[in-house]
Protein backbone atom coordinates (compact mmCIF):
# COMPACT_ATOMS: atom_id res chain seq x y z
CA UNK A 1 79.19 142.12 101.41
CA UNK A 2 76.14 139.80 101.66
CA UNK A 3 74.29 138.50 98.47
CA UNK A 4 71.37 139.40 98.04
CA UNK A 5 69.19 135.76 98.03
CA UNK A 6 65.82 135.81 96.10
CA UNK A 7 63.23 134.04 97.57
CA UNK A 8 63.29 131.39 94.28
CA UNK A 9 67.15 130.83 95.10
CA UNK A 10 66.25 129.94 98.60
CA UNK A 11 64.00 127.27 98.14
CA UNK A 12 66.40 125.97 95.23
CA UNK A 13 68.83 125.51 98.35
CA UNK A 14 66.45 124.53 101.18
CA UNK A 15 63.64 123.08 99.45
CA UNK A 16 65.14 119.33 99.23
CA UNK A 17 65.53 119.65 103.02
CA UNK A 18 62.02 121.69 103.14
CA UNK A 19 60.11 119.05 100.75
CA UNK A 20 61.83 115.97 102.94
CA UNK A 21 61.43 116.80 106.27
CA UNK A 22 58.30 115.10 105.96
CA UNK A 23 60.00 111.93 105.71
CA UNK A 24 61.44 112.55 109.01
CA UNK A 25 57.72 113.42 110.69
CA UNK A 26 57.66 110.05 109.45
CA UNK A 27 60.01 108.45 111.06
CA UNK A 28 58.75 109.29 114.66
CA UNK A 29 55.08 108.68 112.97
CA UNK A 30 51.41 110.33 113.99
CA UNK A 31 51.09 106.59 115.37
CA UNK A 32 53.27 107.14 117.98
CA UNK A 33 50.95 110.23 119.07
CA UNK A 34 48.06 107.62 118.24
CA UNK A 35 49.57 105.66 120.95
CA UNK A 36 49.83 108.39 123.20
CA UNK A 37 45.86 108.85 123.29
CA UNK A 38 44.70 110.13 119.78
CA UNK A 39 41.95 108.55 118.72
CA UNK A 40 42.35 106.27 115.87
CA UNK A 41 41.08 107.00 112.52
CA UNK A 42 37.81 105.84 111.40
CA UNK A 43 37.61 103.37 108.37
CA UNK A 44 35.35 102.44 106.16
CA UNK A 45 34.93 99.56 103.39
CA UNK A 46 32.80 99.79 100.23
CA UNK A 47 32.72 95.96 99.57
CA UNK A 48 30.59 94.40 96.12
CA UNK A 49 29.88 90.95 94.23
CA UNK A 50 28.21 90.78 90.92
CA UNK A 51 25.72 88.02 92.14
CA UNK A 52 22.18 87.99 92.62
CA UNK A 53 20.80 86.22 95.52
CA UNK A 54 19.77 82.89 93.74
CA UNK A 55 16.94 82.40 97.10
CA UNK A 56 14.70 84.00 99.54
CA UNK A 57 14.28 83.39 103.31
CA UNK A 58 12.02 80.61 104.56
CA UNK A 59 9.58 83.28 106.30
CA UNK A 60 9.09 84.75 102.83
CA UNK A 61 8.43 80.58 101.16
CA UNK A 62 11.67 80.19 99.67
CA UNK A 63 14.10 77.68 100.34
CA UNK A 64 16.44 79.86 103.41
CA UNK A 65 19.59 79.11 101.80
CA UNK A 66 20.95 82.92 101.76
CA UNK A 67 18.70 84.92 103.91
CA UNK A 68 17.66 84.09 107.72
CA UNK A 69 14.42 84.06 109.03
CA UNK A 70 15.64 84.82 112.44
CA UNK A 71 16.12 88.64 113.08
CA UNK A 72 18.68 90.38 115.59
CA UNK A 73 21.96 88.92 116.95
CA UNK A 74 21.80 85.43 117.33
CA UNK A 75 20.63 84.57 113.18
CA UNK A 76 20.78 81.70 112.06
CA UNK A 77 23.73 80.90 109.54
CA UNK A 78 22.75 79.79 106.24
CA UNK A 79 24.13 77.92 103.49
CA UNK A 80 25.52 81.75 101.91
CA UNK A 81 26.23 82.84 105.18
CA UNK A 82 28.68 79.83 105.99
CA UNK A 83 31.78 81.89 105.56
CA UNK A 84 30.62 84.24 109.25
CA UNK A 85 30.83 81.12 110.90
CA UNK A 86 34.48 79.68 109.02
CA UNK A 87 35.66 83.04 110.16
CA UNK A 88 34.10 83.32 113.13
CA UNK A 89 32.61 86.73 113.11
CA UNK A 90 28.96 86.23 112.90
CA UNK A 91 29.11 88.64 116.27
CA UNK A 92 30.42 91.54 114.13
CA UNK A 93 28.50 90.70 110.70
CA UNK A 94 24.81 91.91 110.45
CA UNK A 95 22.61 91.96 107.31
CA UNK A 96 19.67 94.28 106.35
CA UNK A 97 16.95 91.87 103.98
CA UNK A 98 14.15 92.69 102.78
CA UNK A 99 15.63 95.74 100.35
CA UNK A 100 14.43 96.98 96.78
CA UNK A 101 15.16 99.34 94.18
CA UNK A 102 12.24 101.08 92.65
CA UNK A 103 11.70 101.10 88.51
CA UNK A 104 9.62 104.40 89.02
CA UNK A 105 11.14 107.36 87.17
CA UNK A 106 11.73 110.08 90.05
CA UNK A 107 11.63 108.09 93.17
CA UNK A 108 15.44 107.76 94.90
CA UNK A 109 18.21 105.84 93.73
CA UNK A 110 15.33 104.18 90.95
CA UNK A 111 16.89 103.01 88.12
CA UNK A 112 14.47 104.38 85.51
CA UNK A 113 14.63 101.19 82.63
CA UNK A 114 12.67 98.35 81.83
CA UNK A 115 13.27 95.17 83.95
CA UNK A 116 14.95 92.58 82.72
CA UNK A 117 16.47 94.47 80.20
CA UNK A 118 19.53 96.91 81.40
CA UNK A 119 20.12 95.12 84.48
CA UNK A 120 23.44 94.36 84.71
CA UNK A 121 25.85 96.95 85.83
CA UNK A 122 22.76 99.05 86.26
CA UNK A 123 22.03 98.07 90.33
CA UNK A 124 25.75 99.11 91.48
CA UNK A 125 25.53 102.85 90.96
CA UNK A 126 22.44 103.11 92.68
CA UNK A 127 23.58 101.32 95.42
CA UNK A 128 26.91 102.56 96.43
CA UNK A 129 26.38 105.93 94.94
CA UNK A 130 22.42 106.28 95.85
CA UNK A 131 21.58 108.02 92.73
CA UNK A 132 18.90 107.83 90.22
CA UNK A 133 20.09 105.77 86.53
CA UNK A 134 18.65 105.88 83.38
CA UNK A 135 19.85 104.79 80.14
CA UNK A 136 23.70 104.30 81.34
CA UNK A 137 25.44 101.38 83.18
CA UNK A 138 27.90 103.62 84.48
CA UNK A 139 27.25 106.61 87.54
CA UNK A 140 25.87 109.86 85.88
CA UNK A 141 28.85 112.49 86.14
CA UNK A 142 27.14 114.30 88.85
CA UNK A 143 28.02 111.01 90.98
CA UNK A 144 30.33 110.04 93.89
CA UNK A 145 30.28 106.65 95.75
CA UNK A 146 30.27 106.00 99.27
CA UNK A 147 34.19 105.22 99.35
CA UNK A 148 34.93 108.68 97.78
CA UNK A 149 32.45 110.65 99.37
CA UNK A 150 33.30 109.18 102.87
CA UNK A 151 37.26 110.09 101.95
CA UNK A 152 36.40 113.86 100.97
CA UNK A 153 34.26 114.14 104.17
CA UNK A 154 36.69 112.99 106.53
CA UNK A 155 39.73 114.32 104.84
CA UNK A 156 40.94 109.90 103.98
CA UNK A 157 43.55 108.61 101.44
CA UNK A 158 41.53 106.03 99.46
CA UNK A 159 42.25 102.39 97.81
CA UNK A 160 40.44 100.72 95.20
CA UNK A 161 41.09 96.97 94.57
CA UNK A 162 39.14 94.40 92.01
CA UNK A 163 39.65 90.84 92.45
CA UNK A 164 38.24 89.18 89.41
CA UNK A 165 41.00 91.14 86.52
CA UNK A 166 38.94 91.03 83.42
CA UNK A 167 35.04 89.90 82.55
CA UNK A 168 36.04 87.52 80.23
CA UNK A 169 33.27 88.23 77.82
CA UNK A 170 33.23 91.68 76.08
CA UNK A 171 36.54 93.45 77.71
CA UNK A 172 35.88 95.62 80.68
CA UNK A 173 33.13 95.27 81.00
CA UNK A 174 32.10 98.37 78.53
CA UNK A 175 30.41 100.50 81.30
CA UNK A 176 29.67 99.87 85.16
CA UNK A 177 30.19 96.43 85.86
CA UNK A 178 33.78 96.34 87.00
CA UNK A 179 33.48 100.22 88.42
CA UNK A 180 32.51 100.74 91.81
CA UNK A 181 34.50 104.03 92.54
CA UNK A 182 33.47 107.25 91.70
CA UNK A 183 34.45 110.36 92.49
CA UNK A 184 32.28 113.46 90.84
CA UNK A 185 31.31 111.25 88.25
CA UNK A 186 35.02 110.25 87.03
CA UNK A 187 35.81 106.37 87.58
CA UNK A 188 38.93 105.65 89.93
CA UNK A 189 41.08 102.86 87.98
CA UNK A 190 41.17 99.94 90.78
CA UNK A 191 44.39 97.47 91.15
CA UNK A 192 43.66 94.43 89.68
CA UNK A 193 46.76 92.38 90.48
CA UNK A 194 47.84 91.37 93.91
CA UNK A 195 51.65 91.45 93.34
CA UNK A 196 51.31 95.40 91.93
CA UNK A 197 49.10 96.35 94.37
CA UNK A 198 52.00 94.70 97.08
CA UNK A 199 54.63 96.65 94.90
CA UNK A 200 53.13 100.23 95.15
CA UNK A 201 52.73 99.82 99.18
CA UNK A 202 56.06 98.21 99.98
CA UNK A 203 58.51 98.58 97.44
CA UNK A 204 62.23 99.04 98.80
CA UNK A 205 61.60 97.18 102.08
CA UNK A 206 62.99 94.18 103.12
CA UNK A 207 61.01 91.28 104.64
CA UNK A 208 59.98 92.07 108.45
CA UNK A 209 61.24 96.04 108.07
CA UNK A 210 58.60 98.27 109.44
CA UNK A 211 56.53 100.23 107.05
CA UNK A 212 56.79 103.72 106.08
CA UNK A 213 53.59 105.61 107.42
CA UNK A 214 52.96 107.63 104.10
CA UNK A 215 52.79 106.42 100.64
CA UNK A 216 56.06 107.20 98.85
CA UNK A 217 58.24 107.27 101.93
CA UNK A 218 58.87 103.69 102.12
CA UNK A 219 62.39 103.55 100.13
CA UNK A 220 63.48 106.52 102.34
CA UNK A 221 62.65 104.86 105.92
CA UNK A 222 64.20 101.35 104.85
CA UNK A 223 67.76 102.65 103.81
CA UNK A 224 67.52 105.54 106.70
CA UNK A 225 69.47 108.05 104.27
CA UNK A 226 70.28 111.13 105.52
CA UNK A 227 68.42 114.30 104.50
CA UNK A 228 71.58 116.37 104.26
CA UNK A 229 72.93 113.60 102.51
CA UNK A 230 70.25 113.75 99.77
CA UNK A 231 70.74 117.47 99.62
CA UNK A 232 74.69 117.66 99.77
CA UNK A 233 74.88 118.98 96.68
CA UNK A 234 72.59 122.14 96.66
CA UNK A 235 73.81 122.30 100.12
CA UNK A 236 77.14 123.71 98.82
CA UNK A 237 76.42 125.53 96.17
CA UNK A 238 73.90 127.62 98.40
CA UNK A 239 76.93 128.52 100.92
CA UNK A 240 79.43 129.56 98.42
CA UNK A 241 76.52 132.29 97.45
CA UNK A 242 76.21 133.46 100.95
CA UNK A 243 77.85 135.83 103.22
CA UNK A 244 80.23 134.40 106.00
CA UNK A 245 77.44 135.61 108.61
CA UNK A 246 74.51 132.85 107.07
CA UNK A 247 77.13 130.33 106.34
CA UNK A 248 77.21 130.12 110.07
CA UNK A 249 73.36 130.32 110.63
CA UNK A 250 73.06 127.59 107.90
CA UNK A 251 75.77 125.50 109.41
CA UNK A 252 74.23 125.67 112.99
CA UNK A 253 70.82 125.02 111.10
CA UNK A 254 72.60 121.86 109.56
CA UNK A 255 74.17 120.52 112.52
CA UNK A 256 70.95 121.01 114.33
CA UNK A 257 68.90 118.51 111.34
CA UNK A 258 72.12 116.09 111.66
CA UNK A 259 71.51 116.16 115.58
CA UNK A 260 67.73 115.26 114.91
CA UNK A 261 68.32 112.75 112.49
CA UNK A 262 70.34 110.84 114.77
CA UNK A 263 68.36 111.19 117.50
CA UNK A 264 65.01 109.22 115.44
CA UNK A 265 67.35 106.97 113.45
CA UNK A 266 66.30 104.30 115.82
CA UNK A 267 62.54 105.11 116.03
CA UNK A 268 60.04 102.53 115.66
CA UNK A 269 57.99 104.47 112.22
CA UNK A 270 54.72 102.69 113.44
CA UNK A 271 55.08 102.00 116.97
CA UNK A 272 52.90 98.65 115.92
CA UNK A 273 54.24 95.22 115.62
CA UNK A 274 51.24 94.26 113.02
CA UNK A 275 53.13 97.02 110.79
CA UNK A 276 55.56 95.36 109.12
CA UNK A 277 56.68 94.39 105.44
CA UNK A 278 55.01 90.73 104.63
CA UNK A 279 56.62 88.57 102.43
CA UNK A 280 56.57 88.50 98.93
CA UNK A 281 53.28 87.27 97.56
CA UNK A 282 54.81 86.22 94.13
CA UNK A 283 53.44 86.33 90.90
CA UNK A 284 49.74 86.76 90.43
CA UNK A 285 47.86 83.52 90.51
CA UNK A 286 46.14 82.25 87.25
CA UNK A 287 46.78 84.93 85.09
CA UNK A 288 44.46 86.95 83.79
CA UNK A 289 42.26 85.10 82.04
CA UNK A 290 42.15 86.90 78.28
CA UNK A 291 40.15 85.66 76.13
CA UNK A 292 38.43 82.67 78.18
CA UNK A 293 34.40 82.50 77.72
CA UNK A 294 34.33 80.90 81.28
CA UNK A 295 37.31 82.66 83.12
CA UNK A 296 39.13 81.72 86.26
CA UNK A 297 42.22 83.69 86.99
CA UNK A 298 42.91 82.41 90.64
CA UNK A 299 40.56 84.96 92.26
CA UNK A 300 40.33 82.85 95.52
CA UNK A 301 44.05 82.96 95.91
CA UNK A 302 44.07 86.82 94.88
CA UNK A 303 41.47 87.56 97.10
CA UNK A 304 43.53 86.24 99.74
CA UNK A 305 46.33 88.35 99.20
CA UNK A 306 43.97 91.45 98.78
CA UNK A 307 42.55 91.03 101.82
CA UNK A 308 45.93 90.68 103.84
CA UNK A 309 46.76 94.06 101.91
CA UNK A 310 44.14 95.75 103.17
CA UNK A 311 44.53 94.57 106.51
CA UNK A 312 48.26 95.16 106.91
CA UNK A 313 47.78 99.38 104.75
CA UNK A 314 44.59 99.98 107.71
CA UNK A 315 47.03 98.92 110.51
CA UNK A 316 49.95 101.18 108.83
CA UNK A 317 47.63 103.87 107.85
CA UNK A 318 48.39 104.10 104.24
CA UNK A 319 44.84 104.18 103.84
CA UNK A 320 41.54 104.54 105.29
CA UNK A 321 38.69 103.94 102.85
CA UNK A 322 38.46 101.53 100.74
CA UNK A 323 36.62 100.22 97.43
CA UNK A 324 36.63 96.13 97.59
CA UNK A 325 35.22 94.76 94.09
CA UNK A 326 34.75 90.74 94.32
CA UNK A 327 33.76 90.29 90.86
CA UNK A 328 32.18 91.99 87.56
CA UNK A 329 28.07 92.42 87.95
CA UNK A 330 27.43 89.38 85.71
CA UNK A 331 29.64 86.79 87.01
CA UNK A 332 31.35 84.87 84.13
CA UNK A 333 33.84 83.20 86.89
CA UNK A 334 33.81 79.21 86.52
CA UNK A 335 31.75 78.12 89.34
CA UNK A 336 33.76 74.20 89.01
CA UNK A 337 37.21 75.74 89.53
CA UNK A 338 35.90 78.80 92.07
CA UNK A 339 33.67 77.16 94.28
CA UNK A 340 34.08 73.73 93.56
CA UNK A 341 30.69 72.79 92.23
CA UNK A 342 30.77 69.18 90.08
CA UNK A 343 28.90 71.01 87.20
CA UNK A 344 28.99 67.44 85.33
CA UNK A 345 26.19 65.89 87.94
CA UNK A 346 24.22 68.72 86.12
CA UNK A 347 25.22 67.74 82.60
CA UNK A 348 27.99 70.42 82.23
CA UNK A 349 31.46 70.44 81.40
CA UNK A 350 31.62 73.82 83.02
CA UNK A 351 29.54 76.64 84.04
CA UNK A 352 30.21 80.30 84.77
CA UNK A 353 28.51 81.73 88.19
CA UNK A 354 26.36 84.10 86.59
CA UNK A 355 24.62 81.14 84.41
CA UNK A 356 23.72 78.92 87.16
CA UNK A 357 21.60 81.61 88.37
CA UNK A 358 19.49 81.16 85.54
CA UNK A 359 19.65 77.03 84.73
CA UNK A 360 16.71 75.65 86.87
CA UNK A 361 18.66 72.09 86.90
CA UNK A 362 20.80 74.24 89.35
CA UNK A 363 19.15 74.15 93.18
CA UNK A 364 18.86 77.04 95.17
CA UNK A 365 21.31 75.33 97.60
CA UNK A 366 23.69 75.56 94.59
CA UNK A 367 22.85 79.05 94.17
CA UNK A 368 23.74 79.74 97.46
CA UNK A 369 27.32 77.82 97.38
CA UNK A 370 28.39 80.61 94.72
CA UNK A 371 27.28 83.57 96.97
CA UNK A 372 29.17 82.13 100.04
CA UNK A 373 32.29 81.84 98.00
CA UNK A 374 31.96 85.69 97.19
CA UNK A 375 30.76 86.17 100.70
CA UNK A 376 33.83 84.47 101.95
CA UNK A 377 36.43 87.75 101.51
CA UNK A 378 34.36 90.03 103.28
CA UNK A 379 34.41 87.65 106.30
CA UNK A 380 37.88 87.26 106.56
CA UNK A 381 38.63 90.97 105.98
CA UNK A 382 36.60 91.46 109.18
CA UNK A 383 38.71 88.24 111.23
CA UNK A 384 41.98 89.99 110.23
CA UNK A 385 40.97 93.53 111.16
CA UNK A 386 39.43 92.01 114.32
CA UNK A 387 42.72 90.48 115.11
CA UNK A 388 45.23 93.44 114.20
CA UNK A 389 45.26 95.98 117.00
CA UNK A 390 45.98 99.66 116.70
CA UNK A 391 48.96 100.91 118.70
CA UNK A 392 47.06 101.85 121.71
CA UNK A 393 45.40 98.29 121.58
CA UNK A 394 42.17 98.72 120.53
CA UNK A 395 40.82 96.48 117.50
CA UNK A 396 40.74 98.01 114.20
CA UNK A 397 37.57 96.59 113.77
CA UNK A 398 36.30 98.92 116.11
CA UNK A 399 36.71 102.45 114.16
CA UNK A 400 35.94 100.58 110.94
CA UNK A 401 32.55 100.04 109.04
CA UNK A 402 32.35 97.79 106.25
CA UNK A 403 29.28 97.35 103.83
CA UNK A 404 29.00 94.80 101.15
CA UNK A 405 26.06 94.73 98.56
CA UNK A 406 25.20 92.56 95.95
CA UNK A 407 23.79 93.03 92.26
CA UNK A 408 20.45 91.63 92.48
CA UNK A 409 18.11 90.32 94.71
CA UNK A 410 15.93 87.16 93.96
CA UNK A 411 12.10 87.05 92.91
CA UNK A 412 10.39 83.55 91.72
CA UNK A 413 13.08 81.90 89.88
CA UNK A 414 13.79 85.57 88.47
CA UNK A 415 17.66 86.59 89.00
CA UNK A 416 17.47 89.88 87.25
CA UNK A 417 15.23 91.50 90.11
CA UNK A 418 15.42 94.47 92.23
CA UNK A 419 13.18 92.58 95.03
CA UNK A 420 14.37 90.93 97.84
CA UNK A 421 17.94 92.40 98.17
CA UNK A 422 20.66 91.98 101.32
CA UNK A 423 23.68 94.12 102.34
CA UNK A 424 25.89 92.94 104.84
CA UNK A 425 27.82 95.61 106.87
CA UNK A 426 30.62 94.86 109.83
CA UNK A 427 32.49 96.58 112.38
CA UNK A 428 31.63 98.42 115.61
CA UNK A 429 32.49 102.05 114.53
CA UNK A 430 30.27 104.71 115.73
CA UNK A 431 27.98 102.12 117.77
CA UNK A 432 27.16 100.22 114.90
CA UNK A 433 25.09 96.87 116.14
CA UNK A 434 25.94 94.04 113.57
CA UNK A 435 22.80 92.14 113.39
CA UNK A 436 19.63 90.69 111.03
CA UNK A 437 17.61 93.69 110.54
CA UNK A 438 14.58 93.17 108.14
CA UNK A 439 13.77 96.40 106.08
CA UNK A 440 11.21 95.29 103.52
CA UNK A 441 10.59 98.13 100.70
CA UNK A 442 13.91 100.16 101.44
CA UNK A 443 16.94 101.23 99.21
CA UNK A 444 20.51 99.17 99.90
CA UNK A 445 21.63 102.65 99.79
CA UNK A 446 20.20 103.80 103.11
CA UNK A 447 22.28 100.45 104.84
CA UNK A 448 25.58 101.92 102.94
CA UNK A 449 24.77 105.51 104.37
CA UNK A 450 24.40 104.41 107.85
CA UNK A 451 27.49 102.80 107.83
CA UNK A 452 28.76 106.13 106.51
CA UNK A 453 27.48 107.85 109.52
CA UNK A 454 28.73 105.25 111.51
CA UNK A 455 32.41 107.10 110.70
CA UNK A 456 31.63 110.91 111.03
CA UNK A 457 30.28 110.97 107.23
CA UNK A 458 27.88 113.98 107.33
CA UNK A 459 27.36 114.37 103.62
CA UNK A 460 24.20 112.36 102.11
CA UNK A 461 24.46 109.48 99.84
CA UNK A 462 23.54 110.63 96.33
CA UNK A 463 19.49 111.07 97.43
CA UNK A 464 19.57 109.56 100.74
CA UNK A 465 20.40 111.48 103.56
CA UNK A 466 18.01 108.40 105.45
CA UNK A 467 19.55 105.44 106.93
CA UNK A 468 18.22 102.19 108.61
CA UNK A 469 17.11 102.05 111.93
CA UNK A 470 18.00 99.61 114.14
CA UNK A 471 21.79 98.99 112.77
């Protein structure tokens, strides 16, 4: 006579099958369909650097070593811009100049505090969450950046990366200046080190092995275990409970997964050649800098390695939007051993970015140097996702939009200012047009929400629901 099976008993038997027939979905991969015609996924980049803009554009009587004078397509490349050119992708990097934060209580995305005071860390959450600040460093809980809020609209697994580990002065950082992602108010811990970062996306692959299309299912696709094999054991102890009737059903059920196993065992999981395992990246370079009043923990080299990361996880879709940090608002990075500057022809052993800024023995070409070094992983994130194609051979740069904002803009020889700001944004998703678009008087947030658009975002930007015209 048959058992009677409760439903709880059943998926103790079945569930391990159940629960891992994702695994084999995986195997076979939505890229494959991808290749077949489905569109690919939008993506979108959330990109910061703690700098200010140390110069204004010649048109305006500054010096033109960060912002062009010439407007649309063909701008000229300045002294901060230097890195489109290295990378050649000037033709898919545009800028919006020109853009200001107002210090009037009520207006959108203001930042309601008295200038210069509470300026650092204050400019990021109005920026990449559009909101209104007062009195706090860090997003009001009401708020969501663009990374996050572009992720919940479109349904996206996210990422959030910082380059620069620590601030080197005071910790963390103590409120918003090494926190650019925010969802509903609560901060999203970035990775901070290249090699864990490298860990958690390919652990259990070998060099060259093709990469598992969901988070978690790497270990599974690179020793190709069986299902039933991971099961065995609640296999059998579910049959002896069974009548001789469903042993039968189960078996054919069995042979039938054993059948289908085989039959993908040899599947491409990514149907892309850009998708595989990279080599070992090592330890992380430099440390991380504890304790140093002047820091340097190797952020050019980890920057590197970031960027390949986020390259290789768009082209295997472990993720699609992503939070790119440079460095802590405030930059106490060593400009001699970052950029290269000889801070002794200036009568310094060493000097931290954020300083020169505000030494006036420092030029503005000078300035500029330390913004193109920050300005330099932005441009090669958009060379490598220019030159990694999606499995039915379109660019990935073409269904991604990047942004990349900076913490102040640049008034006199003032660099705590809210005047004179520049986003950059990159990528072709959604018709975006990358080119100089002057926008004197309006929020960096409106340049971050058009990009946002620009990837089937429909929800606003904290109080922007505006964007830019012309991008």
């Amino acid at each position: 006579m048959s058992q009677h099976l409760s439903r709880r008993n059943v998926i103790r038997g079945l569930g391990g099958i159940a629960i891992t027939l994702p695994i084999l979905e995986s195997l076979t991969s939505s890229r494959t369909a991808h290749a077949a015609g489905e569109v690919p996924k939008k993506r979108f980049v959330s990109c910061f650097a703690g700098n200010s803009m140390g110069d204004i554009a010649k048109v305006d009587g500054g010096g033109g070593f960060v912002q062009p004078s010439t407007v649309g397509e063909k701008y000229e490349i300045t002294t901060a811009l230097k890195p489109l050119e290295t990378h050649g992708v000037q033709s898919l990097v545009g800028m919006v100049t020109g853009l200001a934060i107002s210090r009037s209580a009520g207006d959108p995305g203001s930042i309601n505090a008295p200038a210069p005071n509470n300026f650092h860390g204050y400019t990021l959450p109005t920026q990449l969450a559009g909101c209104r600040l007062s009195g706090s460093e860090s997003a009001p809980n009401t708020a969501t950046t663009c990374d996050q809020t572009v992720a919940q609209d479109l349904k996206l697994r996210t990422l959030n990366i910082r380059v620069q580990p620590v601030e080197y002065r005071g910790g963390d950082g103590g409120g918003g200046r090494g926190r650019i992602s925010f969802a509903k108010g609560k901060f999203v811990d970035p990775y901070v080190s290249p090699r864990t970062l490298f860990q958690s996306l390919f652990a259990g692959l070998p060099v060259g092995a093709n990469v598992a299309v969901a988070p978690g299912a790497a270990a599974a696709v690179a020793t190709r275990r069986s299902i039933l094999d991971l099961v065995d054991g609640r296999t059998k102890r579910l049959m002896g409970k069974v009548s001789a009737a469903d042993r039968q059903t189960l078996d054919q059920h069995y042979t039938l997964l054993r059948q289908l196993e085989q039959d993908v065992s040899g599947v491409d999981p990514v149907g892309s050649l850009a998708c595989k395992r990279p080599g070992d990246p090592g330890a992380d370079p430099g440390g991380d800098g504890s304790g140093a009043s002047i820091g340097y923990s190797g952020e050019t080299e980890r920057a590197k390695v970031m960027v390949d990361l986020i390259a290789l996880g768009f082209a295997c879709d472990l993720f699609q939007s992503v939070a790119f940090q440079v460095t802590f608002s405030q930059v106490f990075v060593s400009a001699k051993r970052a950029v290269g500057i000889d801070t002794s022809k200036y009568g310094d052993e060493d000097r931290d970015i954020h300083e020169i800024g505000h030494q006036g023995k420092y030029p503005a070409e000078v300035r500029a140097q330390t913004l193109a070094w920050a300005i330099d992983p932005f441009a090669r994130l958009v060379a490598k996702l220019r030159d990694t194609k999606d499995p039915d051979g379109t660019r990935v740069i073409d269904s991604t939009a990047l942004t990349m904002c900076f913490e102040g803009g640049w008034e006199g020889d003032e660099a705590h200012s809210v005047k004179n700001m520049m986003v950059l944004y990159g990528g072709t998703a959604g018709g975006l047009k990358p080119k100089h678009v002057r926008a004197v008087g309006r929020h960096p947030a409106e340049v971050i929400h058009a990009a946002m658009k620009a990837v089937g975002s429909t929800s606003p930007l904290g109080d922007f629901s505006s964007t830019i015209e012309g991008m």
